[in-house]
C-alpha atoms as a PDB file:
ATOM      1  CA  UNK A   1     -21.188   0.698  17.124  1.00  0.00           C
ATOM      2  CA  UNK A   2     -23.965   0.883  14.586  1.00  0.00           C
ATOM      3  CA  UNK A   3     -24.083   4.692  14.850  1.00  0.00           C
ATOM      4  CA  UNK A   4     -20.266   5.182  15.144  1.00  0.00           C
ATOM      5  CA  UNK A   5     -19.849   3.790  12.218  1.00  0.00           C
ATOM      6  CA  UNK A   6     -22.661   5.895  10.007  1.00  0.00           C
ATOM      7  CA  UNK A   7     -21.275   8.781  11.403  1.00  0.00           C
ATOM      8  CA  UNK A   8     -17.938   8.029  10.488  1.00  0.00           C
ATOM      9  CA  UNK A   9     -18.950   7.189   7.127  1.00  0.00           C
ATOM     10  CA  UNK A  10     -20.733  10.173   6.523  1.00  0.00           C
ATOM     11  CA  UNK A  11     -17.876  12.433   7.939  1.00  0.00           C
ATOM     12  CA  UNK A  12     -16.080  10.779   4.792  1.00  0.00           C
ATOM     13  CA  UNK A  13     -18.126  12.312   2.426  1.00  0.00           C
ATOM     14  CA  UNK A  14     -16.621  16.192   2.712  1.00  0.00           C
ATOM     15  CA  UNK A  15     -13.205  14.919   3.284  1.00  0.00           C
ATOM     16  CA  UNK A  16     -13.297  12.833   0.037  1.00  0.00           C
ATOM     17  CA  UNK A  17     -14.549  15.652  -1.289  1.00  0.00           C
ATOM     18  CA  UNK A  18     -11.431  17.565  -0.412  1.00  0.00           C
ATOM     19  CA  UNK A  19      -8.790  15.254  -1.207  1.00  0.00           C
ATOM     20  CA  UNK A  20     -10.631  15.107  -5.380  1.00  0.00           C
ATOM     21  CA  UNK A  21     -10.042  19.133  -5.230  1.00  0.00           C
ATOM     22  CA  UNK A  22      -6.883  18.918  -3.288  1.00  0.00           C
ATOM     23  CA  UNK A  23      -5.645  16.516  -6.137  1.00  0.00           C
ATOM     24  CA  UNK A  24      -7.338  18.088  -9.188  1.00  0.00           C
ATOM     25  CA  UNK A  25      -5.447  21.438  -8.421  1.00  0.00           C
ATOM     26  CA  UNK A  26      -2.342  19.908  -8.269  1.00  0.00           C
ATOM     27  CA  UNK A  27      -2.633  17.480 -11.489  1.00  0.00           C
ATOM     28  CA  UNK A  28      -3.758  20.479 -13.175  1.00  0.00           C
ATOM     29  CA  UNK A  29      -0.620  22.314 -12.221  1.00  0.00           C
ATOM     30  CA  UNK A  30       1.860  19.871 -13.192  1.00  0.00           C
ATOM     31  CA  UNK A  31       4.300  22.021 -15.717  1.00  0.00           C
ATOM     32  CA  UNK A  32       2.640  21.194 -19.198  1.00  0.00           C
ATOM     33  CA  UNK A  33      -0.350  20.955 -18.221  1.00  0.00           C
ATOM     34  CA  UNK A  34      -3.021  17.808 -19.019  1.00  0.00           C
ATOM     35  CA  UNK A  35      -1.472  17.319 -22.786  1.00  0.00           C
ATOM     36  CA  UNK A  36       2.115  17.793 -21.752  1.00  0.00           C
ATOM     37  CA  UNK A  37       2.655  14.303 -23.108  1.00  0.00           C
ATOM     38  CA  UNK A  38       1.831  15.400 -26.529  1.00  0.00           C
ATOM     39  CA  UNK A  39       5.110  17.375 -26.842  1.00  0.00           C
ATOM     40  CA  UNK A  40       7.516  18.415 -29.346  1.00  0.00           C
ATOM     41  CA  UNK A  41       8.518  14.987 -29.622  1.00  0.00           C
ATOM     42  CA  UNK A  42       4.658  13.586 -30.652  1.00  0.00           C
ATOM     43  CA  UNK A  43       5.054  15.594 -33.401  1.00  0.00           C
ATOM     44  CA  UNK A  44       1.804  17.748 -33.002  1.00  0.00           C
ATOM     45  CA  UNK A  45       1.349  21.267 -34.073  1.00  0.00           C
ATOM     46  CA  UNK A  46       0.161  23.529 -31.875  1.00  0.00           C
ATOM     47  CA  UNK A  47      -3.367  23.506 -34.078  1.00  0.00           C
ATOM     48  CA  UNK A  48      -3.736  19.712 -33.221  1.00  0.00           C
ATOM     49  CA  UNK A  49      -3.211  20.550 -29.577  1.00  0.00           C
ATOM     50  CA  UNK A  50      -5.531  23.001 -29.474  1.00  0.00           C
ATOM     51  CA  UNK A  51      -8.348  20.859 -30.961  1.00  0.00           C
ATOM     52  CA  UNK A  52      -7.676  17.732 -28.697  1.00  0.00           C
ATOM     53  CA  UNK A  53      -7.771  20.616 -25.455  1.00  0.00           C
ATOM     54  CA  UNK A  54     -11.662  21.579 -27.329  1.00  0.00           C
ATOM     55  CA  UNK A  55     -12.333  17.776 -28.001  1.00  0.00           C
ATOM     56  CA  UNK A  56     -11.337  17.210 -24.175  1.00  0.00           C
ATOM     57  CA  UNK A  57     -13.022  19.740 -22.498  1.00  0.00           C
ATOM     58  CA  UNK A  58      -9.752  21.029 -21.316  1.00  0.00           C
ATOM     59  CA  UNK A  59     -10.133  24.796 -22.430  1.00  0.00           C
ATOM     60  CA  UNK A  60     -12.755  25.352 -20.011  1.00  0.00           C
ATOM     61  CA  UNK A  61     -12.426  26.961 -16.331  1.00  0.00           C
ATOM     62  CA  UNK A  62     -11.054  24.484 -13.532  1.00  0.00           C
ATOM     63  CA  UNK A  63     -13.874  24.900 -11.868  1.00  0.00           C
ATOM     64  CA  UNK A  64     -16.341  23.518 -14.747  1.00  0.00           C
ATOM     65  CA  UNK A  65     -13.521  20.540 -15.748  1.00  0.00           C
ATOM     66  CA  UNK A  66     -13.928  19.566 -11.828  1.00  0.00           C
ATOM     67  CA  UNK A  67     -17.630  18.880 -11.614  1.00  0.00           C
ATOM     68  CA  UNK A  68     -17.693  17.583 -14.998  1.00  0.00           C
ATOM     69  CA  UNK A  69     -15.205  15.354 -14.061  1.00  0.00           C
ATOM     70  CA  UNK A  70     -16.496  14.380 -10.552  1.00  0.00           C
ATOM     71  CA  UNK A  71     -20.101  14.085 -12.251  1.00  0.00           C
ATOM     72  CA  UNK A  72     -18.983  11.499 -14.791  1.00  0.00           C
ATOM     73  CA  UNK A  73     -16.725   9.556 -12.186  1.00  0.00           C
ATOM     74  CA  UNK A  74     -20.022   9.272  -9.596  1.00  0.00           C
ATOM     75  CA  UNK A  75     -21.904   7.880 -12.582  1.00  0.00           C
ATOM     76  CA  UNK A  76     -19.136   5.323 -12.589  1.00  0.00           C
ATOM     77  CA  UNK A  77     -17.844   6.767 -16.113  1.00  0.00           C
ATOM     78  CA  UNK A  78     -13.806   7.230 -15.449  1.00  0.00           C
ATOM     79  CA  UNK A  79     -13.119   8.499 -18.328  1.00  0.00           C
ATOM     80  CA  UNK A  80     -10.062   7.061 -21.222  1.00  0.00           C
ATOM     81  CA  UNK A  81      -6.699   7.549 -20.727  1.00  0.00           C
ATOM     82  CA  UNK A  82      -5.433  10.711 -22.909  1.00  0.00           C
ATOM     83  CA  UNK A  83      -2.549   8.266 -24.730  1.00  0.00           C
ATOM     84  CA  UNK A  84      -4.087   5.263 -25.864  1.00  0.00           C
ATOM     85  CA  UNK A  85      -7.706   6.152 -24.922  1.00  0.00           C
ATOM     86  CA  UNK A  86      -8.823   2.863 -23.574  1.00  0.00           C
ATOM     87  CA  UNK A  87     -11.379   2.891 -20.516  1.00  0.00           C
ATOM     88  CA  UNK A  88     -10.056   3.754 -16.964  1.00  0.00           C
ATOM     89  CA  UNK A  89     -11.513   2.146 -15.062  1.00  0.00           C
ATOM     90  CA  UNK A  90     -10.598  -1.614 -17.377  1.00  0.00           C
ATOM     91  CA  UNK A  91      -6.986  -0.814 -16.623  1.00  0.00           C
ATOM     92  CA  UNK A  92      -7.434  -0.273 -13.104  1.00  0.00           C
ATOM     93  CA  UNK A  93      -9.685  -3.273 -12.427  1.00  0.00           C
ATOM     94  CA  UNK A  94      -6.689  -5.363 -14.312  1.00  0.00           C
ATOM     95  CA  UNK A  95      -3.828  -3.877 -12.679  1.00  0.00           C
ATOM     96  CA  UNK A  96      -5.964  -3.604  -8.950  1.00  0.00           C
ATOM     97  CA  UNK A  97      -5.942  -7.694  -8.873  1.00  0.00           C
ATOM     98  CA  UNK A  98      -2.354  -7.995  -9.808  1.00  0.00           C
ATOM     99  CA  UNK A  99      -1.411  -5.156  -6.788  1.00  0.00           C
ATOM    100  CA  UNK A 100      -3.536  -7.040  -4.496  1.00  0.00           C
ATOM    101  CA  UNK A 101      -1.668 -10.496  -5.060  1.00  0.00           C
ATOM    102  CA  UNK A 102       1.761  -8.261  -4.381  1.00  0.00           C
ATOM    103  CA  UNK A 103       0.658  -6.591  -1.312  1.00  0.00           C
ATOM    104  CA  UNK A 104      -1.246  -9.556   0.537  1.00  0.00           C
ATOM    105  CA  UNK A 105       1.346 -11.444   0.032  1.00  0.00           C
ATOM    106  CA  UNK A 106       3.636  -9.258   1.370  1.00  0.00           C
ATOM    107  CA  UNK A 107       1.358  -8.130   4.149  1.00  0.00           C
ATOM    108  CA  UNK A 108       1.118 -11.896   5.701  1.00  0.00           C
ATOM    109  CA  UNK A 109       4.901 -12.471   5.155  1.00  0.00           C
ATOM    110  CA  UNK A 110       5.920  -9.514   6.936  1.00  0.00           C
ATOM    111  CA  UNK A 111       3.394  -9.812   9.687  1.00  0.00           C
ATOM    112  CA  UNK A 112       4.187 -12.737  10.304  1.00  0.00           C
ATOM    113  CA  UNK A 113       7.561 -13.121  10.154  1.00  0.00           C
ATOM    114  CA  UNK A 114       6.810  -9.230  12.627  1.00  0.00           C
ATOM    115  CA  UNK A 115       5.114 -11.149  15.362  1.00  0.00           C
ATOM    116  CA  UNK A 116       7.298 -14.429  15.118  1.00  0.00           C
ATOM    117  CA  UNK A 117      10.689 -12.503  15.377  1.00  0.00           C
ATOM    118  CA  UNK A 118       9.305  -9.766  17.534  1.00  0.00           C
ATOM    119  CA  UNK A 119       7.607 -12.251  20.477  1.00  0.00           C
ATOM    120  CA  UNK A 120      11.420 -14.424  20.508  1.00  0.00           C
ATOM    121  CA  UNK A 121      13.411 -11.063  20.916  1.00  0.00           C
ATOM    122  CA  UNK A 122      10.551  -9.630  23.938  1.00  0.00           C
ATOM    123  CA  UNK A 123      10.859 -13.157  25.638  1.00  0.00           C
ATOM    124  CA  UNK A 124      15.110 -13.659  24.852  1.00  0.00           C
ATOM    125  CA  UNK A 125      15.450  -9.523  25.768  1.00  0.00           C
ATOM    126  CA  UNK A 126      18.840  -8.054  26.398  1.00  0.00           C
ATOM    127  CA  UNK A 127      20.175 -11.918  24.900  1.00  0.00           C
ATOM    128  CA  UNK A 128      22.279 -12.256  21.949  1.00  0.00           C
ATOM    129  CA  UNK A 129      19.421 -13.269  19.920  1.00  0.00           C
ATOM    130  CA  UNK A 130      17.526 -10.047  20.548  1.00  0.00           C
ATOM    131  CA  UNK A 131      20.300  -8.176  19.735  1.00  0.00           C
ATOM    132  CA  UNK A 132      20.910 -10.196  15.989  1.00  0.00           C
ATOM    133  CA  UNK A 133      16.702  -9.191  15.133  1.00  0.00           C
ATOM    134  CA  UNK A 134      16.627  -5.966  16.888  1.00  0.00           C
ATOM    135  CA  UNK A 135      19.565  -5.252  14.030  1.00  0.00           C
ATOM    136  CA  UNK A 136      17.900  -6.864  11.030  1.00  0.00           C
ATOM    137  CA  UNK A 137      14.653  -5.023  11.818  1.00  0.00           C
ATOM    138  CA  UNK A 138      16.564  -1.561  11.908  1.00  0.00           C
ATOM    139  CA  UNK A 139      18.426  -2.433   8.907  1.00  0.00           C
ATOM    140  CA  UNK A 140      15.106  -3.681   7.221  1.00  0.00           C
ATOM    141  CA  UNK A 141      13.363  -0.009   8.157  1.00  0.00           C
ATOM    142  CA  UNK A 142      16.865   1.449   7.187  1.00  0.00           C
ATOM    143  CA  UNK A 143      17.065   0.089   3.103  1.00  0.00           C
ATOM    144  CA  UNK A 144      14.644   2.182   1.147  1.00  0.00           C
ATOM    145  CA  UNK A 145      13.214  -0.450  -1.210  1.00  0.00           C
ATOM    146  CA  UNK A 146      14.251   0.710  -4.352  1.00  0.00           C
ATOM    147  CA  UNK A 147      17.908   0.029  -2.803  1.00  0.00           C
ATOM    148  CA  UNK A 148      17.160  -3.563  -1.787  1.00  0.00           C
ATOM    149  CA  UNK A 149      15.575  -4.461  -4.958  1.00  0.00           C
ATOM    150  CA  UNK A 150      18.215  -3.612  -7.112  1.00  0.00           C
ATOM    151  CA  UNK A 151      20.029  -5.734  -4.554  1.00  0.00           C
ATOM    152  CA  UNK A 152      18.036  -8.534  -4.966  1.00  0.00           C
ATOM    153  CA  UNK A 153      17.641  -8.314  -8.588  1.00  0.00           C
ATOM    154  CA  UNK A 154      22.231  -7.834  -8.709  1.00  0.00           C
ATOM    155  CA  UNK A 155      22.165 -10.965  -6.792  1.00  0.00           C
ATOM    156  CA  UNK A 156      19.358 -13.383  -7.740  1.00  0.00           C
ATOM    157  CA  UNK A 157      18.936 -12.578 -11.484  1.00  0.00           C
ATOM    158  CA  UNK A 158      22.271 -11.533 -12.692  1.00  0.00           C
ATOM    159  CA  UNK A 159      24.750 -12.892 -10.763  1.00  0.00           C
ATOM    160  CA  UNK A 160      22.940 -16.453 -10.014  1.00  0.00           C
ATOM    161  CA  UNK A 161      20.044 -16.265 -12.658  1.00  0.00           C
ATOM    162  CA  UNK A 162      18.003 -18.248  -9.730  1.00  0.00           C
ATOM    163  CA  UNK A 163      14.989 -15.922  -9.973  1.00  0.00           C
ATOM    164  CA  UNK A 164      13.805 -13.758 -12.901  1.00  0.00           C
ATOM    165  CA  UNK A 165      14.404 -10.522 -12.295  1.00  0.00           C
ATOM    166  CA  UNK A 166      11.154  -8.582 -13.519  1.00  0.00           C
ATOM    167  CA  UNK A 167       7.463  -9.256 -14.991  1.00  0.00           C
ATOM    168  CA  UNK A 168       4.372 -10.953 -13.524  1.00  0.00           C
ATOM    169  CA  UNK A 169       4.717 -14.312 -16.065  1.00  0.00           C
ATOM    170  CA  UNK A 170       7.528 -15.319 -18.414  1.00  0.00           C
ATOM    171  CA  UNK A 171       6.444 -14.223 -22.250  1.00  0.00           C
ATOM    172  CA  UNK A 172       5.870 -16.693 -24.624  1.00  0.00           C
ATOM    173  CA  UNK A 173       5.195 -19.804 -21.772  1.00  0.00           C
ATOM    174  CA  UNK A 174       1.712 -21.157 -21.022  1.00  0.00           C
ATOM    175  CA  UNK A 175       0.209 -20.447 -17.567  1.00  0.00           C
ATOM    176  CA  UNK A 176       2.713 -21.797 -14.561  1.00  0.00           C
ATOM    177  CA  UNK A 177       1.679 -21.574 -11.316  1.00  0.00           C
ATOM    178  CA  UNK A 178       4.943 -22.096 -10.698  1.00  0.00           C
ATOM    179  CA  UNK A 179       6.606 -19.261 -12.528  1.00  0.00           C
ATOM    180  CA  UNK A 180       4.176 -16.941 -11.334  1.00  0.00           C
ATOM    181  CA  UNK A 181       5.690 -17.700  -7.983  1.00  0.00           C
ATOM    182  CA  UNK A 182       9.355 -17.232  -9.275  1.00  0.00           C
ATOM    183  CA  UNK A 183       8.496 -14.016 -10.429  1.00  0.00           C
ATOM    184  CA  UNK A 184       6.560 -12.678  -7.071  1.00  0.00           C
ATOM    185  CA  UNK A 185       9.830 -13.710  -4.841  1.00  0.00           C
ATOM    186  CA  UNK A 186      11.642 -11.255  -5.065  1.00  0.00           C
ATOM    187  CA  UNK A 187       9.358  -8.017  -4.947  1.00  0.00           C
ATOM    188  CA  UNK A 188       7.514  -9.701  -2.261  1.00  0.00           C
ATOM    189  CA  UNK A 189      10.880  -9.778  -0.280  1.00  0.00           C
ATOM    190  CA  UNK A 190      11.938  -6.305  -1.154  1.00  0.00           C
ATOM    191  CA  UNK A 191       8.413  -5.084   0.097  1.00  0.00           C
ATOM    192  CA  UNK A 192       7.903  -7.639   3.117  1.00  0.00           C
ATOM    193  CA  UNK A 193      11.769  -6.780   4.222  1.00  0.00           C
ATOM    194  CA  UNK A 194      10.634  -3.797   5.756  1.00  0.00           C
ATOM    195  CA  UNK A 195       7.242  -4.361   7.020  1.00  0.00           C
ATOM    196  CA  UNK A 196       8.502  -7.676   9.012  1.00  0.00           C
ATOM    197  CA  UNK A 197      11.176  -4.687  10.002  1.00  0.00           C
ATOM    198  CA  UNK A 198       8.510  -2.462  11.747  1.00  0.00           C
ATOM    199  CA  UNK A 199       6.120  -5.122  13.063  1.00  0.00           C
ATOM    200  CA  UNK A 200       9.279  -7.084  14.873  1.00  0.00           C
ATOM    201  CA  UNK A 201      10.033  -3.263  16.899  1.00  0.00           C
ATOM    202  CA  UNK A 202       6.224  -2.508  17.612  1.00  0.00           C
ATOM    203  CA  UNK A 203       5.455  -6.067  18.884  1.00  0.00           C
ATOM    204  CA  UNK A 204       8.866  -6.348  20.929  1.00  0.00           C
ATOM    205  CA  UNK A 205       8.141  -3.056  22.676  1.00  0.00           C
ATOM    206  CA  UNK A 206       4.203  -3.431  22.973  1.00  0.00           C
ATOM    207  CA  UNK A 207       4.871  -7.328  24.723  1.00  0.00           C
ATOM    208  CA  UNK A 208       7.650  -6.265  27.326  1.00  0.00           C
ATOM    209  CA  UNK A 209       4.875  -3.340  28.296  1.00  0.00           C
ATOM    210  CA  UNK A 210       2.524  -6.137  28.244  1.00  0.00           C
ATOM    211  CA  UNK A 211       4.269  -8.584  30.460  1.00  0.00           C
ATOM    212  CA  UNK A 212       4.532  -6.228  32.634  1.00  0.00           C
ATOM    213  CA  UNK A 213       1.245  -5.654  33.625  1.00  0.00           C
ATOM    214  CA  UNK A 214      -0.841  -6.667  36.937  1.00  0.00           C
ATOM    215  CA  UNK A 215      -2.868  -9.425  35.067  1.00  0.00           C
ATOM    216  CA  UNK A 216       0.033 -11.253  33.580  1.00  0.00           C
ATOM    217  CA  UNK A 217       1.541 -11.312  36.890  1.00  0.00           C
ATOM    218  CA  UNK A 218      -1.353 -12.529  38.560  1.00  0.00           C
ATOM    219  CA  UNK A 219      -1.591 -15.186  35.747  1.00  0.00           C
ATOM    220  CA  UNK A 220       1.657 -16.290  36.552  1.00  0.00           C
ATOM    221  CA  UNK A 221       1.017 -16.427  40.172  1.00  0.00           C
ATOM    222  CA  UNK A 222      -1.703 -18.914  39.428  1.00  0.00           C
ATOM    223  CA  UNK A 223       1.180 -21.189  37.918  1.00  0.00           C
ATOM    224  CA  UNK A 224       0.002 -20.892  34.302  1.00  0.00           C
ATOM    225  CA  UNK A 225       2.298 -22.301  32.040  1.00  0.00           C
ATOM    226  CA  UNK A 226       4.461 -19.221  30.301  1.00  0.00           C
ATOM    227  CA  UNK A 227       3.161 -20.346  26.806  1.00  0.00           C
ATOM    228  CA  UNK A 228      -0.301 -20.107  28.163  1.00  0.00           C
ATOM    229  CA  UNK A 229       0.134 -16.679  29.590  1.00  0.00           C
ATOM    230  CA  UNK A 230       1.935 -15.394  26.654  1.00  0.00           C
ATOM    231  CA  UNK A 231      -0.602 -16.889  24.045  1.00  0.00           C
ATOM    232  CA  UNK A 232      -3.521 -15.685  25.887  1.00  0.00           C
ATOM    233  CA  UNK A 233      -3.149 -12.980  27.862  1.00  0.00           C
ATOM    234  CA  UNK A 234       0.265 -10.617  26.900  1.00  0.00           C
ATOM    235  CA  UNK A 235      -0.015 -11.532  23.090  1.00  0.00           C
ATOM    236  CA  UNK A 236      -3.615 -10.117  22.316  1.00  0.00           C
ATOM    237  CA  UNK A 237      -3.366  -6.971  24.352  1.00  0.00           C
ATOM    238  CA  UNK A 238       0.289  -6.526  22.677  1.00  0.00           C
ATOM    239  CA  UNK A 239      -1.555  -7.374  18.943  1.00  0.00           C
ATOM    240  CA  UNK A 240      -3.515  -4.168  19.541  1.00  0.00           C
ATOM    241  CA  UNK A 241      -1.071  -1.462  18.418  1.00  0.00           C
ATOM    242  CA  UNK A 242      -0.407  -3.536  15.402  1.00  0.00           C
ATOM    243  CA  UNK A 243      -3.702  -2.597  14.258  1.00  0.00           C
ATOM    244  CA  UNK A 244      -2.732   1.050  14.085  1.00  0.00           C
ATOM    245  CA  UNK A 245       0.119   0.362  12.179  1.00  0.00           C
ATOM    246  CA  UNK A 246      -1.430  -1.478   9.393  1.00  0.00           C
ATOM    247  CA  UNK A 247      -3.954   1.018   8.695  1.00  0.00           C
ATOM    248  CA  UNK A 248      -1.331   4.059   8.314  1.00  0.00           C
ATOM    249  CA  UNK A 249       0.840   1.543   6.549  1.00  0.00           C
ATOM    250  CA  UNK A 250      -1.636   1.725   3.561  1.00  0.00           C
ATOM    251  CA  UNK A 251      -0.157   5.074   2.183  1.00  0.00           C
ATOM    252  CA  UNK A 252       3.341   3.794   2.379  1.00  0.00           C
ATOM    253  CA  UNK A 253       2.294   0.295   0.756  1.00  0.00           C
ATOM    254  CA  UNK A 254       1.314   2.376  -2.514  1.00  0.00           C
ATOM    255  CA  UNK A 255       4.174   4.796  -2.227  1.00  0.00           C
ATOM    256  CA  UNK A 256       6.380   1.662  -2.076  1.00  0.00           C
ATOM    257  CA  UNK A 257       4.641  -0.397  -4.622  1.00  0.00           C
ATOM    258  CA  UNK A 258       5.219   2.725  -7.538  1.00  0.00           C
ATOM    259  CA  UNK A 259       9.081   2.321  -6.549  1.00  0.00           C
ATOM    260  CA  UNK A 260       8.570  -1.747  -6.081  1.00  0.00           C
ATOM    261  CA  UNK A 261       6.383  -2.306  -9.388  1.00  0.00           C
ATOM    262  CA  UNK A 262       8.676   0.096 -11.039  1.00  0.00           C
ATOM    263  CA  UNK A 263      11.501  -1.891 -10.519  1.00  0.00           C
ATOM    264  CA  UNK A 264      10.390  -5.376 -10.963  1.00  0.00           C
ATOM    265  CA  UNK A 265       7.932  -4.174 -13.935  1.00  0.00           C
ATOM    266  CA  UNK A 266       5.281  -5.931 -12.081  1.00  0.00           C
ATOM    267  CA  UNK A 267       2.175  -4.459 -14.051  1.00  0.00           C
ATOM    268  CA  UNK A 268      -0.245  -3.336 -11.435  1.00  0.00           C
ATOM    269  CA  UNK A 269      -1.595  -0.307  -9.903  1.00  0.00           C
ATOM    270  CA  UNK A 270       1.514   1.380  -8.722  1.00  0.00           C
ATOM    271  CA  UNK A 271       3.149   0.974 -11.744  1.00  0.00           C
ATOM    272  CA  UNK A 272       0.223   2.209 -13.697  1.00  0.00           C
ATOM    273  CA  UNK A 273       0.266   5.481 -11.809  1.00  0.00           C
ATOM    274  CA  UNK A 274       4.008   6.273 -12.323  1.00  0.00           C
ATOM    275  CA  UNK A 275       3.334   5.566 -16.273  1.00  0.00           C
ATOM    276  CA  UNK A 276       0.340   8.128 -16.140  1.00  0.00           C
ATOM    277  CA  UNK A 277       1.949  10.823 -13.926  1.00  0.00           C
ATOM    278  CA  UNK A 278       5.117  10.337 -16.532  1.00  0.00           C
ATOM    279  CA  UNK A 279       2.318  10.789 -19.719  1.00  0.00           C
ATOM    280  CA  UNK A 280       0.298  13.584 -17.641  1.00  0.00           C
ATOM    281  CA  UNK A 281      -2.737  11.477 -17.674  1.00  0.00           C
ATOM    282  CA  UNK A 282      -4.630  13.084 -15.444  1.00  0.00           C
ATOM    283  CA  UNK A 283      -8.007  10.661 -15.594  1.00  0.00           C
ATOM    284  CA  UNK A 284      -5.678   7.990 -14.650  1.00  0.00           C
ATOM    285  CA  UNK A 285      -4.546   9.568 -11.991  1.00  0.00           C
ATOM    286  CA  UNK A 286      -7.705  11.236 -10.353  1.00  0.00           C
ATOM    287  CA  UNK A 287      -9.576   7.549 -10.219  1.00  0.00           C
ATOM    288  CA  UNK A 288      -6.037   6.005  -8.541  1.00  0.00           C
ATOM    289  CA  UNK A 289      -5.929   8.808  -5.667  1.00  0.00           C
ATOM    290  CA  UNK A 290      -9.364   8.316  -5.324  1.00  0.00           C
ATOM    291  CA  UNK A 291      -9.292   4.600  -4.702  1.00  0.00           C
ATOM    292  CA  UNK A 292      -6.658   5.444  -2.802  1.00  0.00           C
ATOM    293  CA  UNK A 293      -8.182   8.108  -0.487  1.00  0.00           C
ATOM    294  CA  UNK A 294     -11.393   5.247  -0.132  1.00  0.00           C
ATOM    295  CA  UNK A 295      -9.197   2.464   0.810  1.00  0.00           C
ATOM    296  CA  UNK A 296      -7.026   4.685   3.886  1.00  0.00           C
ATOM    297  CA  UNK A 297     -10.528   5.715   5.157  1.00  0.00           C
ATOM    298  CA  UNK A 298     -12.118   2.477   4.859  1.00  0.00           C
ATOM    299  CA  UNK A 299      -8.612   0.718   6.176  1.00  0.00           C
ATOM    300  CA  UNK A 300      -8.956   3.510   9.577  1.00  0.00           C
ATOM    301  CA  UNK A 301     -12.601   2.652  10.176  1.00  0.00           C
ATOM    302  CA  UNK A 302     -11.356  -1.236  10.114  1.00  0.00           C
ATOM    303  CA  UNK A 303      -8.788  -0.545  12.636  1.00  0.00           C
ATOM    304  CA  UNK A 304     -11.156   1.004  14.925  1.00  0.00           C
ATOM    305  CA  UNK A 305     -13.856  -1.975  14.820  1.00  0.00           C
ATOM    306  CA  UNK A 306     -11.113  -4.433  15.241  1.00  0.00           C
ATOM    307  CA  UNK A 307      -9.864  -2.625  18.121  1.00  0.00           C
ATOM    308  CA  UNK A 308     -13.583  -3.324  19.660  1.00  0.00           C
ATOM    309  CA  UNK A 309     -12.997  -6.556  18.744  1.00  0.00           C
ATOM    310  CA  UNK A 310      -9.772  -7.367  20.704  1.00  0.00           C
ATOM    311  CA  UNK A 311     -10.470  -5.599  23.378  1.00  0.00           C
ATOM    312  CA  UNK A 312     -13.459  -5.651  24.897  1.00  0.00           C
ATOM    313  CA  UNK A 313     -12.828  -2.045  27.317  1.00  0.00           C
ATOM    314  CA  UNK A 314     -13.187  -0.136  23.814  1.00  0.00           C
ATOM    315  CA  UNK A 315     -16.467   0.912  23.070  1.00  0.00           C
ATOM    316  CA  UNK A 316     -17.544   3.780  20.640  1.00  0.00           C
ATOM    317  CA  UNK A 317     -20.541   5.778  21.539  1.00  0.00           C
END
């Protein structure tokens, strides 16, 4: 495991590699290039723009802006944003906390609310039951998120002013616990919606394969209880896939959390890239991919120890 595991780290090395240049290219092409945020409207002449390209190192060849770039971020200097030309990597580390609260919260909702709903509709198949959640979970894969939280903010905010209806804290109010809380609801529930969604189909359809198979029937010929034989025999095996799933979820989660942060003005990471792709900040966005790329390699290596770990046949030479 040892060795799998240093190999697979160092086969990371050229492919990170080749996501920074992959990336680079195409923030460099975006129409306006690396200052398009200082437009007409900033009020700069065309003098002032060239001296801030000079100042930034942006008149030199793509080539020589890459290393120096990828030099600097090694070193663990990120560079400023181009706008308000505060550190990089500051912002990030604030907004990377705040993202974390939103997705692991949404993570263990929809998981398990996944296995809970998808175990009942494998063991009540073909019943009424199963057919009600086999219909919410295609309906939650169905709603793109940016539909269901304009839903939920219609409904809970401005029809029924239950639950506020964007921001991390309410402005102006000392720290609440509580109100931190009423402002996660409802982009936790527009995010877990469709997770619990996918896990409920995966686990329905990896259990019926499960309880299906020679061991579980031998179980039951023992006359083991069914709870026993579903806890501890069909349910780990059937866990297994779920693995998978979570670590090629991770590109999705950020794809969903720049629509879901967006929305909901939650101010973390996904919300920090669609301001800097908007403002051409191109610093901004080279460290996010890059954390990015990091945490769907490091997320795949996980899912490979942990399928070691539930099952014992798998072994990596």
């Amino acid at each position: 495991m040892q060795k799998y595991i240093i190999r697979r780290l160092i086969q990371a090395v050229p492919l990170l590699f080749g996501v920074t240049v992959v990336a680079f290219l195409i923030v460099q092409a975006i129409p306006g290039g690396a200052l398009g945020a200082y437009g007409v409207e900033s009020g700069a002449s065309g003098d002032d723009l060239a001296r801030l390209e000079e100042q930034l190192g942006l008149n030199k060849p793509l080539h020589e802006q890459y290393f120096t770039w990828m030099g600097r971020f090694v070193l663990g200097d990120w560079g400023r944003t181009l706008i308000t030309r505060q550190p990089v990597d500051r912002l990030i580390g604030e907004a990377f906390s705040r993202t974390i609260l939103l997705i692991s919260a949404s993570v263990i909702i929809g998981l398990s609310l996944g296995v809970a709903f998808g175990v009942i509709s494998a063991v009540r198949r073909y019943s009424a039951l199963d057919m009600l959640v086999t219909t919410v979970s295609f309906v939650g894969l169905s709603v793109p998120v940016f539909w269901s939280g304009l839903v939920l903010i219609l409904i809970f905010s401005v029809r029924l002013n239950w639950l506020p209806g964007g921001g991390m804290f309410t402005p102006g109010q000392p720290y609440s616990l509580l109100d931190r809380l009423e402002h996660m609801i409802l982009p936790v529930a527009a995010l877990s919606f469709p997770i619990a969604g996918e896990y409920t189909r995966y686990v329905r359809s990896s259990l019926l394969d499960t309880l299906g198979q020679d061991y579980v029937l031998t179980a039951f010929s023992k006359g083991l209880r069914f709870r026993t034989v579903l806890v501890r025999h069909a349910l780990r095996n059937s866990l297994i896939p779920l693995v998978t799933i979570l670590a090629l979820q991770l590109p999705w989660m950020v794809s969903g959390l720049v629509v879901t942060e967006s929305i909901f003005t939650w101010p973390g990471m996904g919300r920090l890239l669609w301001t800097a792709a908007l403002q051409h900040d191109y610093p901004m966005m080279m460290a996010i991919t890059v954390l990015v790329a990091v945490a769907v390699l490091s997320f795949n290596l996980l899912a490979d120890i942990v399928y070691a770990l539930l099952d014992p046949r798998i072994a990596y030479e």
